[in-house]
PDB file of N, CA and C in Angstrom:
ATOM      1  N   UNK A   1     -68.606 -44.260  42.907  1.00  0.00           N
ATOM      2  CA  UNK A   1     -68.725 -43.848  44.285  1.00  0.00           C
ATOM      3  C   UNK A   1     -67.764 -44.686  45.117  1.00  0.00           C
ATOM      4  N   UNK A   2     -66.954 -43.826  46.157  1.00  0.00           N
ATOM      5  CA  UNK A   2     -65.992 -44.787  47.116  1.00  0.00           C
ATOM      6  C   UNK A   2     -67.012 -45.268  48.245  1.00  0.00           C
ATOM      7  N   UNK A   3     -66.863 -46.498  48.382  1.00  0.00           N
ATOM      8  CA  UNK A   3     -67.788 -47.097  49.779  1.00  0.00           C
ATOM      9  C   UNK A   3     -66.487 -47.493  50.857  1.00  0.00           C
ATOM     10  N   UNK A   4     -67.010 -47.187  51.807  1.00  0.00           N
ATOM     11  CA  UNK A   4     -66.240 -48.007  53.112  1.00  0.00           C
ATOM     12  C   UNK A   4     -66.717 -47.985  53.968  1.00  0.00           C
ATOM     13  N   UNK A   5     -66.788 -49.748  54.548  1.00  0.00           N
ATOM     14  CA  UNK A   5     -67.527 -50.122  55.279  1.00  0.00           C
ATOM     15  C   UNK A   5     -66.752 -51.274  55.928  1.00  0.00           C
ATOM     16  N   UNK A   6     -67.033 -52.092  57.082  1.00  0.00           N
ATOM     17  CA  UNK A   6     -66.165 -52.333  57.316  1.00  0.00           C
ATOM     18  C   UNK A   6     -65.688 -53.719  57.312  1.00  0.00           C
ATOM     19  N   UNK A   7     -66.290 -54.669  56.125  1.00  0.00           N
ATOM     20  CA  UNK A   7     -65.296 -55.907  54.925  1.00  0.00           C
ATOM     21  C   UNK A   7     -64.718 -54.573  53.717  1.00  0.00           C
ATOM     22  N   UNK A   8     -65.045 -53.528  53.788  1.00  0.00           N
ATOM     23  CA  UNK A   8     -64.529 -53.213  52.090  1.00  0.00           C
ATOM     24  C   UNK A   8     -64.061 -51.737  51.602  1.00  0.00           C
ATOM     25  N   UNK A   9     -63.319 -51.365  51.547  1.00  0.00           N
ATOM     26  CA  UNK A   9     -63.030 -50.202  51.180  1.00  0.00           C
ATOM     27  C   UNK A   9     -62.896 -50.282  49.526  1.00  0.00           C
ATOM     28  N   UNK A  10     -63.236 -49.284  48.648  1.00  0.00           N
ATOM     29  CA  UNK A  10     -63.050 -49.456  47.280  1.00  0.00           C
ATOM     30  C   UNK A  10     -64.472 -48.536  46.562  1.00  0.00           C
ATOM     31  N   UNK A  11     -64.324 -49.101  45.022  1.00  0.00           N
ATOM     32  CA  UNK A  11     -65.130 -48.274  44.255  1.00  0.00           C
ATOM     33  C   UNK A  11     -67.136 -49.341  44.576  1.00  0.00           C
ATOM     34  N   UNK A  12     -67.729 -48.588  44.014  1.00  0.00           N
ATOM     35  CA  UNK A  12     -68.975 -49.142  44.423  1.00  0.00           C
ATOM     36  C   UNK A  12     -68.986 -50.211  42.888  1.00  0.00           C
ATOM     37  N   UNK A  13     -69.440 -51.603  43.453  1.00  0.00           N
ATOM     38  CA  UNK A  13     -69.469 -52.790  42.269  1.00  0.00           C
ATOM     39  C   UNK A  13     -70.689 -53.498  42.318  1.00  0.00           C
ATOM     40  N   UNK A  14     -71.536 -52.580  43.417  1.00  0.00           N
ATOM     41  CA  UNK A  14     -73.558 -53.096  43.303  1.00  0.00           C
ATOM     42  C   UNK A  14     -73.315 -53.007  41.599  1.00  0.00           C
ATOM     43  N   UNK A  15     -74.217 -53.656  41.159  1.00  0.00           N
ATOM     44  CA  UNK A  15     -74.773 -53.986  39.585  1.00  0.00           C
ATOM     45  C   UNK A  15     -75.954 -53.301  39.577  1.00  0.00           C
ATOM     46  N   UNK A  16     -76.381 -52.863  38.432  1.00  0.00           N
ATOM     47  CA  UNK A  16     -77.346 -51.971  38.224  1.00  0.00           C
ATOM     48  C   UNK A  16     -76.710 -50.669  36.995  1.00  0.00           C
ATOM     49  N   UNK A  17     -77.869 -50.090  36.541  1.00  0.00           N
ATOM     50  CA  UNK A  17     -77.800 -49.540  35.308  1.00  0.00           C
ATOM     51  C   UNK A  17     -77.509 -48.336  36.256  1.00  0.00           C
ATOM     52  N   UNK A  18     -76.090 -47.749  35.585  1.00  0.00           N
ATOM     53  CA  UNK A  18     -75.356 -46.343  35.821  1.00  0.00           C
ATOM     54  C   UNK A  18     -75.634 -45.363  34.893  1.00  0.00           C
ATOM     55  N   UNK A  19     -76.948 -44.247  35.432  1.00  0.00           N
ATOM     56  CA  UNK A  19     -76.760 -43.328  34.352  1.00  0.00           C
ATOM     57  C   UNK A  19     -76.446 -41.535  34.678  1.00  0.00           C
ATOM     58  N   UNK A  20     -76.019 -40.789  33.869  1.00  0.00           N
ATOM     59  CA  UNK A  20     -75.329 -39.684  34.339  1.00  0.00           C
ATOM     60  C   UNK A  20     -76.863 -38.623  34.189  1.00  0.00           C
ATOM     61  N   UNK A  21     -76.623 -37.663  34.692  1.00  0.00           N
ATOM     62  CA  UNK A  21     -78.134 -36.704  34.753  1.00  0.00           C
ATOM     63  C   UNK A  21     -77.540 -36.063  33.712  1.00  0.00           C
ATOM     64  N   UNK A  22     -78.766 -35.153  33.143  1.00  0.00           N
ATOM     65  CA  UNK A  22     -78.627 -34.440  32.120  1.00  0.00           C
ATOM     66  C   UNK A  22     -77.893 -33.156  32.225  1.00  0.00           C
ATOM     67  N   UNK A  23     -77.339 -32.648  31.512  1.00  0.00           N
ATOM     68  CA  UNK A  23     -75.899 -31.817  31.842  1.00  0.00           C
ATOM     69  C   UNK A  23     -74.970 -32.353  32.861  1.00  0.00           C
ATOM     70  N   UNK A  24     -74.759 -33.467  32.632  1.00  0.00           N
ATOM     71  CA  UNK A  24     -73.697 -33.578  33.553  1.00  0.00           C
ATOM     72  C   UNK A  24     -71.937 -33.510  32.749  1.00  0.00           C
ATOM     73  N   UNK A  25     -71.402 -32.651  33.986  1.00  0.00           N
ATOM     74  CA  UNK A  25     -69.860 -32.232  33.399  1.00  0.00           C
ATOM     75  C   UNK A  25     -69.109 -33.750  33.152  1.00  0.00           C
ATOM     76  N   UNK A  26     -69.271 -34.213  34.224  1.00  0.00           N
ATOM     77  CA  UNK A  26     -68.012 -35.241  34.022  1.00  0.00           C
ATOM     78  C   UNK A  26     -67.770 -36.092  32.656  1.00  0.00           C
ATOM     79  N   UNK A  27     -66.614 -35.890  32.089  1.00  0.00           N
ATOM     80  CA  UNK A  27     -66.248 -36.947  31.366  1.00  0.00           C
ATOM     81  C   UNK A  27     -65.936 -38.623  31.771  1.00  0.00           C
ATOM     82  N   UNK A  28     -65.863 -38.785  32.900  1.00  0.00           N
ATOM     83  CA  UNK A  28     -65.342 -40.138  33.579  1.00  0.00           C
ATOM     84  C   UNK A  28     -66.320 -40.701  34.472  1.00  0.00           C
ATOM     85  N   UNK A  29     -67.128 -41.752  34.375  1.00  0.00           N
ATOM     86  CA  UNK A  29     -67.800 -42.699  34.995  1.00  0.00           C
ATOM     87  C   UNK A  29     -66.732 -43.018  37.087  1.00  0.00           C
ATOM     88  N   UNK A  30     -67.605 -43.108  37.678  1.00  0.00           N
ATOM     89  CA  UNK A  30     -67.114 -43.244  38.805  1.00  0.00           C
ATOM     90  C   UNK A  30     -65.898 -44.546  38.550  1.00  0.00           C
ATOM     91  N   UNK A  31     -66.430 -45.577  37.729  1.00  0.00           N
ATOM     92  CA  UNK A  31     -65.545 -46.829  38.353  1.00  0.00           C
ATOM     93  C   UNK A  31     -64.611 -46.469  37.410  1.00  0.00           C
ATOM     94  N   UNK A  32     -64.301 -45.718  36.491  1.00  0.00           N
ATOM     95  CA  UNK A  32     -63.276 -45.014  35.647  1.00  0.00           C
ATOM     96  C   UNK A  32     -62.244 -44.467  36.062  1.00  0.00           C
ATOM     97  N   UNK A  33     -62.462 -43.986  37.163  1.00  0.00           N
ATOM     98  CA  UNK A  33     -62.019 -42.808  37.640  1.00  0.00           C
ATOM     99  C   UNK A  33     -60.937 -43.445  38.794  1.00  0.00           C
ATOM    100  N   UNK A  34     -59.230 -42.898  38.432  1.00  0.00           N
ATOM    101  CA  UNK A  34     -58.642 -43.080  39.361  1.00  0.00           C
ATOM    102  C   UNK A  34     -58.064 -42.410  40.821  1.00  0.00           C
ATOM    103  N   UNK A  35     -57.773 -42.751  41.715  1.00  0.00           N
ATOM    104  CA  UNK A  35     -57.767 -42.166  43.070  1.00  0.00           C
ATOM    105  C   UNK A  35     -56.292 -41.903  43.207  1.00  0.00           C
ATOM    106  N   UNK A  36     -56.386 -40.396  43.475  1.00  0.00           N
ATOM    107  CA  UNK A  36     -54.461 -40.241  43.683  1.00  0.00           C
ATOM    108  C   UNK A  36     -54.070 -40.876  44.772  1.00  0.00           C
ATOM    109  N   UNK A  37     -52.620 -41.778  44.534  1.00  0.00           N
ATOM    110  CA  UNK A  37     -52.093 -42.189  45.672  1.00  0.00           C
ATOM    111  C   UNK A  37     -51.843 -41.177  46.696  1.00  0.00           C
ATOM    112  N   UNK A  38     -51.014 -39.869  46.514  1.00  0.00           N
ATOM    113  CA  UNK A  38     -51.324 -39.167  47.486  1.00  0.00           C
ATOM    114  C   UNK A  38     -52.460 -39.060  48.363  1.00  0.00           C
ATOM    115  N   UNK A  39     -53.685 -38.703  47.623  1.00  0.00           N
ATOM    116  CA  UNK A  39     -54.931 -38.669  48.821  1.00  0.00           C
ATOM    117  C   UNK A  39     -55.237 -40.329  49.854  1.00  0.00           C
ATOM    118  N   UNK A  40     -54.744 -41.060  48.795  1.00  0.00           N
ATOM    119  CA  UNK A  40     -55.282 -42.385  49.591  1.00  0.00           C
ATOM    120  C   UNK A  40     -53.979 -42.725  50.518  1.00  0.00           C
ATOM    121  N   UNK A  41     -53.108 -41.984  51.081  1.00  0.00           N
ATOM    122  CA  UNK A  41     -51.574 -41.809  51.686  1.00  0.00           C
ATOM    123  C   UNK A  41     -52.273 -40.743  52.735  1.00  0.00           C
ATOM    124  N   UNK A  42     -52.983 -40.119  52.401  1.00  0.00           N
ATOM    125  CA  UNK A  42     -53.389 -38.398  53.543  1.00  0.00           C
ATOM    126  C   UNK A  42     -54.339 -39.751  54.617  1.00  0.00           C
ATOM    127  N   UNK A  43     -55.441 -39.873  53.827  1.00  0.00           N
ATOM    128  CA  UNK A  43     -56.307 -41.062  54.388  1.00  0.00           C
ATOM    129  C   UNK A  43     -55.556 -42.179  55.436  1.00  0.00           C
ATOM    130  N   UNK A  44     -54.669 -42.785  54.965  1.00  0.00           N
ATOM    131  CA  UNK A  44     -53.571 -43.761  55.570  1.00  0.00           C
ATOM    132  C   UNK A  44     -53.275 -43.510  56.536  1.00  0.00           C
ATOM    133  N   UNK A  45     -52.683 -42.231  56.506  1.00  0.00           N
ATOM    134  CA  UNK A  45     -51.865 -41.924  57.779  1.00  0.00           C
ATOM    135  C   UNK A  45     -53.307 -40.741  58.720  1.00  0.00           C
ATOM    136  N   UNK A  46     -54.071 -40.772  58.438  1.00  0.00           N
ATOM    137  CA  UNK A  46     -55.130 -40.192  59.407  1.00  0.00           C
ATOM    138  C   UNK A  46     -55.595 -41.690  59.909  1.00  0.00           C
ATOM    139  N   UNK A  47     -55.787 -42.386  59.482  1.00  0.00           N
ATOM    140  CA  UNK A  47     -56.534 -44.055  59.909  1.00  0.00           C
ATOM    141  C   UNK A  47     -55.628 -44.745  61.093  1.00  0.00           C
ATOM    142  N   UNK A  48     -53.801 -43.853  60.392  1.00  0.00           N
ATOM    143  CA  UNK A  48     -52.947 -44.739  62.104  1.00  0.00           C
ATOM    144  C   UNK A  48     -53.369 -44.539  62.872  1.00  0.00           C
ATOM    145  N   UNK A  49     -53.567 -42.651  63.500  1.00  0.00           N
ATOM    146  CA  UNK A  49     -53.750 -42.405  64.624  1.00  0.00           C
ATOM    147  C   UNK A  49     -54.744 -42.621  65.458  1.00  0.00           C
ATOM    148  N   UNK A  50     -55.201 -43.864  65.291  1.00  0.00           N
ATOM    149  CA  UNK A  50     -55.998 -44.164  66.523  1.00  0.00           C
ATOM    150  C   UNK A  50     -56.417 -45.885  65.957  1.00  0.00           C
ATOM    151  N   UNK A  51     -55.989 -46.619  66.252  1.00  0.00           N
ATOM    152  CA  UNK A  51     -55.612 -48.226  66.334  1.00  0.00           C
ATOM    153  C   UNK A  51     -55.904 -48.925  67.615  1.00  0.00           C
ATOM    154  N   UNK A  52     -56.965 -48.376  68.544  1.00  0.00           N
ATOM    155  CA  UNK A  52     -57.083 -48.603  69.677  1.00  0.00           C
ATOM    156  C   UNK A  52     -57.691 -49.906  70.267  1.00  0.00           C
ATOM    157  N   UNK A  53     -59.154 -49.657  69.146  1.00  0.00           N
ATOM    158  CA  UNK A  53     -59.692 -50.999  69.084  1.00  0.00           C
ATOM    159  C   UNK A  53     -59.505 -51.739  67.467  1.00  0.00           C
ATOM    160  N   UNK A  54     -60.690 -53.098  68.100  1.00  0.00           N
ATOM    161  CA  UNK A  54     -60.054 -54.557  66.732  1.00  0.00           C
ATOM    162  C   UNK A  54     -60.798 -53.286  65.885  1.00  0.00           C
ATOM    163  N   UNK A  55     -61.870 -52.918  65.548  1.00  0.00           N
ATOM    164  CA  UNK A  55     -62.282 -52.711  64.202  1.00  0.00           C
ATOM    165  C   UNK A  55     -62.000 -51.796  63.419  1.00  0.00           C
ATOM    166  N   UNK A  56     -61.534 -50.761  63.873  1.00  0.00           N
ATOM    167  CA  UNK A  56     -60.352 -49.539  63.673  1.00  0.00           C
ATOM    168  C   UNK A  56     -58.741 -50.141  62.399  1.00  0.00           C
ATOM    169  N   UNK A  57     -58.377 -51.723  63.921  1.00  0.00           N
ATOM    170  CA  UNK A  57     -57.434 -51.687  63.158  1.00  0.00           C
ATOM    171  C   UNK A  57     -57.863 -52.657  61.775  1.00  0.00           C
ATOM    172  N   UNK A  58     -58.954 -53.380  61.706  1.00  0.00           N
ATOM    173  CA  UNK A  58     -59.489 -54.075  60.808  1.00  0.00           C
ATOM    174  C   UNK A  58     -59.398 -53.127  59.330  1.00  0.00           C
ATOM    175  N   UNK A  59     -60.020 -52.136  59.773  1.00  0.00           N
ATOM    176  CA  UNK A  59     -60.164 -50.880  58.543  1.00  0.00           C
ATOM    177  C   UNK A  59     -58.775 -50.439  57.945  1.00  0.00           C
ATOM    178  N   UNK A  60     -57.854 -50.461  59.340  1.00  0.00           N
ATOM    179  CA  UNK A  60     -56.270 -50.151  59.006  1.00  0.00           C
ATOM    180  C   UNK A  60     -56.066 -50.460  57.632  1.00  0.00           C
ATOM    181  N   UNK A  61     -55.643 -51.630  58.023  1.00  0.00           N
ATOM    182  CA  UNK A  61     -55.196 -53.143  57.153  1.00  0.00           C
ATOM    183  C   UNK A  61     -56.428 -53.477  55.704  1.00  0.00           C
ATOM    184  N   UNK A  62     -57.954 -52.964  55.745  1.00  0.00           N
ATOM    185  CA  UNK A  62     -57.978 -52.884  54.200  1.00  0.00           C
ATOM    186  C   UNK A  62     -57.943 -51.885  53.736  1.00  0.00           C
ATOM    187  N   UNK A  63     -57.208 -50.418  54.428  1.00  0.00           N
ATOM    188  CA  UNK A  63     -57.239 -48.927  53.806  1.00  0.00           C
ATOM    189  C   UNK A  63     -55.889 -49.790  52.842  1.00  0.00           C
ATOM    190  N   UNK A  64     -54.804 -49.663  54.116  1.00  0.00           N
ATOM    191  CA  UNK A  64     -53.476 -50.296  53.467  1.00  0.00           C
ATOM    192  C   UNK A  64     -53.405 -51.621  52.210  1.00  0.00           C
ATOM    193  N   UNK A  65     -54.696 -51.899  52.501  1.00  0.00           N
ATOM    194  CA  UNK A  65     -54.169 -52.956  51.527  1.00  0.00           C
ATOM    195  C   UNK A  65     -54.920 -52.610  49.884  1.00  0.00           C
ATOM    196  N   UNK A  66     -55.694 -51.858  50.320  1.00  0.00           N
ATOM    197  CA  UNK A  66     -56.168 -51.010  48.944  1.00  0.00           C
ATOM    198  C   UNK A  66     -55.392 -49.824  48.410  1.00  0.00           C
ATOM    199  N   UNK A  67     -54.333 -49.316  49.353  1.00  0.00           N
ATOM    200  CA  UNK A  67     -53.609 -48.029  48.850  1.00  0.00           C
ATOM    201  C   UNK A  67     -52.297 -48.878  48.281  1.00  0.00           C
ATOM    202  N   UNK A  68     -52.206 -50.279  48.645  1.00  0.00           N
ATOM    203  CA  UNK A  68     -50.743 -51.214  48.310  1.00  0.00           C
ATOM    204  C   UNK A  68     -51.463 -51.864  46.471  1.00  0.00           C
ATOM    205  N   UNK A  69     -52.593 -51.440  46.674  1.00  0.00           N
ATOM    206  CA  UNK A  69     -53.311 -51.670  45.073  1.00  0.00           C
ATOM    207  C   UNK A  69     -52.933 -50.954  44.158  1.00  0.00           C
ATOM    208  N   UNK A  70     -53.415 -49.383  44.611  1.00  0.00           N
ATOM    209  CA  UNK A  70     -53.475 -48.563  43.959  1.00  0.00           C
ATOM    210  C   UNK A  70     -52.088 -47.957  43.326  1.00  0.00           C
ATOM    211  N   UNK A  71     -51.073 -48.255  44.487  1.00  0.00           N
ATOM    212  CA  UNK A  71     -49.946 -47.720  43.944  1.00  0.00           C
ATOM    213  C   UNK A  71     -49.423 -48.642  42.884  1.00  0.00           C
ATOM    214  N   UNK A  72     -49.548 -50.017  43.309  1.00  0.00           N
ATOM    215  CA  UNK A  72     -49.443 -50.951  41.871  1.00  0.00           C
ATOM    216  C   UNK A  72     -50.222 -50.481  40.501  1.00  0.00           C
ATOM    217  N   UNK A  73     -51.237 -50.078  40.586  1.00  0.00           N
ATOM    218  CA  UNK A  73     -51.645 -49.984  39.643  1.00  0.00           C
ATOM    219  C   UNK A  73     -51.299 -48.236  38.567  1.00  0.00           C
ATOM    220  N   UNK A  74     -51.203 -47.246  39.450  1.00  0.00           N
ATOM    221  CA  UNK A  74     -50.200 -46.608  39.076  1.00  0.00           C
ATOM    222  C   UNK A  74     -48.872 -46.479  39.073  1.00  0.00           C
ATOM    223  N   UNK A  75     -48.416 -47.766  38.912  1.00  0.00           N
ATOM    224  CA  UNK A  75     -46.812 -47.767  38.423  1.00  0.00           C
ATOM    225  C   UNK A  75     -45.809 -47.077  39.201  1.00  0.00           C
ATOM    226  N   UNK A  76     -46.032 -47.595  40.731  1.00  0.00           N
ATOM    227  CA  UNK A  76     -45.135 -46.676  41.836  1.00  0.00           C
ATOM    228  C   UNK A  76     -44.416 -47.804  42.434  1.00  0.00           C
ATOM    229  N   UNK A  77     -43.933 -48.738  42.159  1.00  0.00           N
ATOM    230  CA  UNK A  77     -43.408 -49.885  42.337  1.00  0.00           C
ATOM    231  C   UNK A  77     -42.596 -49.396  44.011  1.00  0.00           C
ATOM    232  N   UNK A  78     -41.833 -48.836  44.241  1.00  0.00           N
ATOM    233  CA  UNK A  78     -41.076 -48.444  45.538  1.00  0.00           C
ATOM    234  C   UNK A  78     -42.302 -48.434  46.513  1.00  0.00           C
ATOM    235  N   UNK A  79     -43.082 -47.353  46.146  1.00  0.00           N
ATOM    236  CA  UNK A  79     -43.897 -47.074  47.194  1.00  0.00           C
ATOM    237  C   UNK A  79     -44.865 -48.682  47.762  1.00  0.00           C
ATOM    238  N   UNK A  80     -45.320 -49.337  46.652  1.00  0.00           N
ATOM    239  CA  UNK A  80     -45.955 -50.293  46.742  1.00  0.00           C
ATOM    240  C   UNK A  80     -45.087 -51.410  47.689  1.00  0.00           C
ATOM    241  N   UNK A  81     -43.748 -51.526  47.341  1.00  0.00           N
ATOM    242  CA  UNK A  81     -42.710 -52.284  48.243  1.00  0.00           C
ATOM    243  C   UNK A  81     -42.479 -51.771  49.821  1.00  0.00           C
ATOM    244  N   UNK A  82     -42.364 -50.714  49.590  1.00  0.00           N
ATOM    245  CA  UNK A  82     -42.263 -49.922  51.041  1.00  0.00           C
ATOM    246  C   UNK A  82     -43.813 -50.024  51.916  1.00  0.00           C
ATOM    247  N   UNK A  83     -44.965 -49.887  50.940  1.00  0.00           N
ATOM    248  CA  UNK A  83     -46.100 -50.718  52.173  1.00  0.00           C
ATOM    249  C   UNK A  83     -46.518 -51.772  52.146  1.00  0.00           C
ATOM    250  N   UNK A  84     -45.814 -52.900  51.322  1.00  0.00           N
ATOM    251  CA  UNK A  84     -46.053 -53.998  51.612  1.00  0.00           C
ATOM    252  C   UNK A  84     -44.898 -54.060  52.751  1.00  0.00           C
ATOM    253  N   UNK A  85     -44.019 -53.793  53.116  1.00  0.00           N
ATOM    254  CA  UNK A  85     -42.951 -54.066  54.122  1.00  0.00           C
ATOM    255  C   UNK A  85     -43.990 -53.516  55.472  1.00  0.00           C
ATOM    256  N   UNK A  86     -44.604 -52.742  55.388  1.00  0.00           N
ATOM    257  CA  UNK A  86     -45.462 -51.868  56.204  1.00  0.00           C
ATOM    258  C   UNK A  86     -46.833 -53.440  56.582  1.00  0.00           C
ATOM    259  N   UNK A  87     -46.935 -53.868  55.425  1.00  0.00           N
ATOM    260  CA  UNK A  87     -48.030 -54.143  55.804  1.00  0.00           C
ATOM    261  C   UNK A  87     -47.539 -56.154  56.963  1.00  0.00           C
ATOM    262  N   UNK A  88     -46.113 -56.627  56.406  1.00  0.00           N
ATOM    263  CA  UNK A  88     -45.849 -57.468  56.933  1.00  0.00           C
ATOM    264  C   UNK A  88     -45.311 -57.370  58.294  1.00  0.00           C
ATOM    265  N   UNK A  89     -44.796 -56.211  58.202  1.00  0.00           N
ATOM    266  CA  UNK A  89     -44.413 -55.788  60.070  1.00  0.00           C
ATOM    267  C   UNK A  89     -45.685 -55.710  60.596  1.00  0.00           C
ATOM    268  N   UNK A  90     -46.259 -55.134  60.772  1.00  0.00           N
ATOM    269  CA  UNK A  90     -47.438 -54.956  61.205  1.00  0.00           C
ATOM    270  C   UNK A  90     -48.479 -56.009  61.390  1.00  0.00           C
ATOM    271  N   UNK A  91     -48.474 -57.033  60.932  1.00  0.00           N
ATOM    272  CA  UNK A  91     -48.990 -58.219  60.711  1.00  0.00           C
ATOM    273  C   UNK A  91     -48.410 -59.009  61.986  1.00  0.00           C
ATOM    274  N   UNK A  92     -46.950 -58.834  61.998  1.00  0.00           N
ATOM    275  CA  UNK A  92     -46.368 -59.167  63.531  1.00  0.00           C
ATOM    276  C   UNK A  92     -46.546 -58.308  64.817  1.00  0.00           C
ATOM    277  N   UNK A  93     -46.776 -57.301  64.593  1.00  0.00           N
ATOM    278  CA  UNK A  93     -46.851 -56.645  66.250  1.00  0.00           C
ATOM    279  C   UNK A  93     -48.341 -56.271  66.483  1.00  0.00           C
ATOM    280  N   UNK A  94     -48.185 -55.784  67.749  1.00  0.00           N
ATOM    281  CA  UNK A  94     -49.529 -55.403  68.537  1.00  0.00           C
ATOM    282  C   UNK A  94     -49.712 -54.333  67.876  1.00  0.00           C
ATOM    283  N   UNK A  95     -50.821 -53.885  67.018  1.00  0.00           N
ATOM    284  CA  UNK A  95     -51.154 -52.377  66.899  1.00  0.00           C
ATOM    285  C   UNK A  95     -51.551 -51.367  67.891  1.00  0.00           C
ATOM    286  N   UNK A  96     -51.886 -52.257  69.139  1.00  0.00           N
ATOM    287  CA  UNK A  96     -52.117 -50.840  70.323  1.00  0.00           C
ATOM    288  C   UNK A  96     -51.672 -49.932  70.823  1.00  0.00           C
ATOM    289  N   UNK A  97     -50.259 -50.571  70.968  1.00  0.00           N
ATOM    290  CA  UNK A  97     -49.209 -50.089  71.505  1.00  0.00           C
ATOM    291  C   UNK A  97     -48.626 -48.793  70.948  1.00  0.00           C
ATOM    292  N   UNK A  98     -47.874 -47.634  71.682  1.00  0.00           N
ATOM    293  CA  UNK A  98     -47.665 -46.720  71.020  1.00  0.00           C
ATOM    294  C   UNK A  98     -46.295 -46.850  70.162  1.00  0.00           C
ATOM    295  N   UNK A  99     -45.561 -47.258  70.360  1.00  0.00           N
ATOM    296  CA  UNK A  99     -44.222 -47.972  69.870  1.00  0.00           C
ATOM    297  C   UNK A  99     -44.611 -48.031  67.920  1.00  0.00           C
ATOM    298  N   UNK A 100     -45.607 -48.850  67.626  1.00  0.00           N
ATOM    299  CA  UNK A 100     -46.188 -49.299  66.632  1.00  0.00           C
ATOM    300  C   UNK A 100     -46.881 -48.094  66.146  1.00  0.00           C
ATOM    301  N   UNK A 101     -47.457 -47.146  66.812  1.00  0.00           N
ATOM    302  CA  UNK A 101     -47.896 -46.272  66.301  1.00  0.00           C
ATOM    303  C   UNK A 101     -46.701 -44.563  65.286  1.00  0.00           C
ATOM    304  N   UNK A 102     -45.326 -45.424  66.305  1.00  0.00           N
ATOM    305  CA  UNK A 102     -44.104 -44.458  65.421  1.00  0.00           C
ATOM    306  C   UNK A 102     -43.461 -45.398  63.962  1.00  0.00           C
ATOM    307  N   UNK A 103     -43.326 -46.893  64.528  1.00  0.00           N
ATOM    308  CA  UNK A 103     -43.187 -47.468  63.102  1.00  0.00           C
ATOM    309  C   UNK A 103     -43.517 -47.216  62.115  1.00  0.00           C
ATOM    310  N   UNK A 104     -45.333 -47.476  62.118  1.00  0.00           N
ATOM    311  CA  UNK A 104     -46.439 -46.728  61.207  1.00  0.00           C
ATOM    312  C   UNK A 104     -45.994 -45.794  60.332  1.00  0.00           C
ATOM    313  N   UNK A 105     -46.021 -44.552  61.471  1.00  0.00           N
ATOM    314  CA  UNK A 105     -45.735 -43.375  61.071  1.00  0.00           C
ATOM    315  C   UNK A 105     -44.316 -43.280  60.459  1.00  0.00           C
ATOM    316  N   UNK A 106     -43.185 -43.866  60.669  1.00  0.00           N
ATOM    317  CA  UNK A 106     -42.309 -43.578  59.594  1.00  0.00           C
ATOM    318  C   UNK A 106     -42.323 -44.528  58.220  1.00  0.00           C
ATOM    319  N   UNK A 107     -42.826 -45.558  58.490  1.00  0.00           N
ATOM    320  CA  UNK A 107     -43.244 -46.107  56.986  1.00  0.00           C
ATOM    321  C   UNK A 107     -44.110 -45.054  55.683  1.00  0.00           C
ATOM    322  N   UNK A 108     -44.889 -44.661  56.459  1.00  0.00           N
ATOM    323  CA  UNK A 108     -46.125 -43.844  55.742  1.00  0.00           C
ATOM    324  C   UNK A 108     -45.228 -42.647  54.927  1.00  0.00           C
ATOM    325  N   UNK A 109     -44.236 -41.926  56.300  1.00  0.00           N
ATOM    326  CA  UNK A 109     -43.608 -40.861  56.035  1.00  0.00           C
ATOM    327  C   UNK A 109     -42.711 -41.200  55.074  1.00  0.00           C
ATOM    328  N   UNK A 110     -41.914 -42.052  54.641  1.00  0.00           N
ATOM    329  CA  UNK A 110     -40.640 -42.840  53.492  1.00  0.00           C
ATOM    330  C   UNK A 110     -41.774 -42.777  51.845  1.00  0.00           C
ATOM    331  N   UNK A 111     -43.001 -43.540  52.045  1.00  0.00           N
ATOM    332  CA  UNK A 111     -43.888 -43.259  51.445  1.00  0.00           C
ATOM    333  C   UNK A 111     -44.717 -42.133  50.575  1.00  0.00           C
ATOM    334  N   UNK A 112     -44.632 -41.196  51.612  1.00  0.00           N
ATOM    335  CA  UNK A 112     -45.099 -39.808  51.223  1.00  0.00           C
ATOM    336  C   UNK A 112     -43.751 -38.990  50.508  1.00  0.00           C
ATOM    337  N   UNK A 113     -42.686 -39.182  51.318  1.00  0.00           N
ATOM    338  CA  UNK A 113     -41.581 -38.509  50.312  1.00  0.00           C
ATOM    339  C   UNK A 113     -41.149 -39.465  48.994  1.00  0.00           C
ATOM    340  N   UNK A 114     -41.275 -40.831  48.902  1.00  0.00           N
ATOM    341  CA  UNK A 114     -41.423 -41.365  47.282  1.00  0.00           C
ATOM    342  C   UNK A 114     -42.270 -40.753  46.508  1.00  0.00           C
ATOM    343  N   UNK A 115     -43.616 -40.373  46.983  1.00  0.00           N
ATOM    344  CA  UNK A 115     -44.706 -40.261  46.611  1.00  0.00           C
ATOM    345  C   UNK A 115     -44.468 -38.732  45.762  1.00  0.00           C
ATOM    346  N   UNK A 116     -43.540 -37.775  46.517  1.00  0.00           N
ATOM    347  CA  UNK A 116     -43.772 -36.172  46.219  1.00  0.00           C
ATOM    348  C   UNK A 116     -41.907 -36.032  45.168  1.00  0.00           C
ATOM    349  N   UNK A 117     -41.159 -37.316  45.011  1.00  0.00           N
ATOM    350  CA  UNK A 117     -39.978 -37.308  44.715  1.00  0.00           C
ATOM    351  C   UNK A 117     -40.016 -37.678  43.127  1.00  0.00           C
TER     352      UNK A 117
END
């Protein structure tokens, strides 16, 4: 199960006995199961548009820093470089501002065309 809340975005890591119901289709256990960078990129760039207040952008910054995971971990090395560059600019400016809100948006966008290339 994906939880997000707002220390944690990610797979659910409560402890406790995981069991599947009877007929169940899936071959893959939730924490098995990987998340396309694309969808966690759709997510990303829905989370810029609106950076207004702190806890918004709090969520920003661990969407981004879990989608700068994921692409590591599927072997997208560019993309992963291109939002870590994303994630150190951003670290310097005001996120309120609308200025920051086109940066964003063309990082994400460089991103999404690695992503579909």
């Amino acid at each position: 199960m994906w939880i997000e809340s707002d220390d944690y975005i990610g797979l659910d890591r409560r402890s406790g006995v995981k069991r599947l119901r009877l007929r169940e289709r899936r071959r893959v256990t939730p924490e098995e199961r990987e998340f396309s960078l694309a969808a966690l990129m759709r997510q990303l760039r829905a989370a810029a548009m609106d950076l207004r207040d702190a806890r918004k952008r709090r969520r920003f910054k661990l969407r981004l820093a879990a989608t700068i995971i994921q692409a590591r971990m599927s072997g997208n090395g560019p993309a992963a470089i291109e939002l870590q560059r994303l994630d150190t600019t951003i670290a310097e400016a005001d996120l309120g501002e609308p200025r920051s809100a086109a940066v964003i948006d063309r990082f994400l966008g460089n991103v999404a065309n690695m992503i579909e290339n």
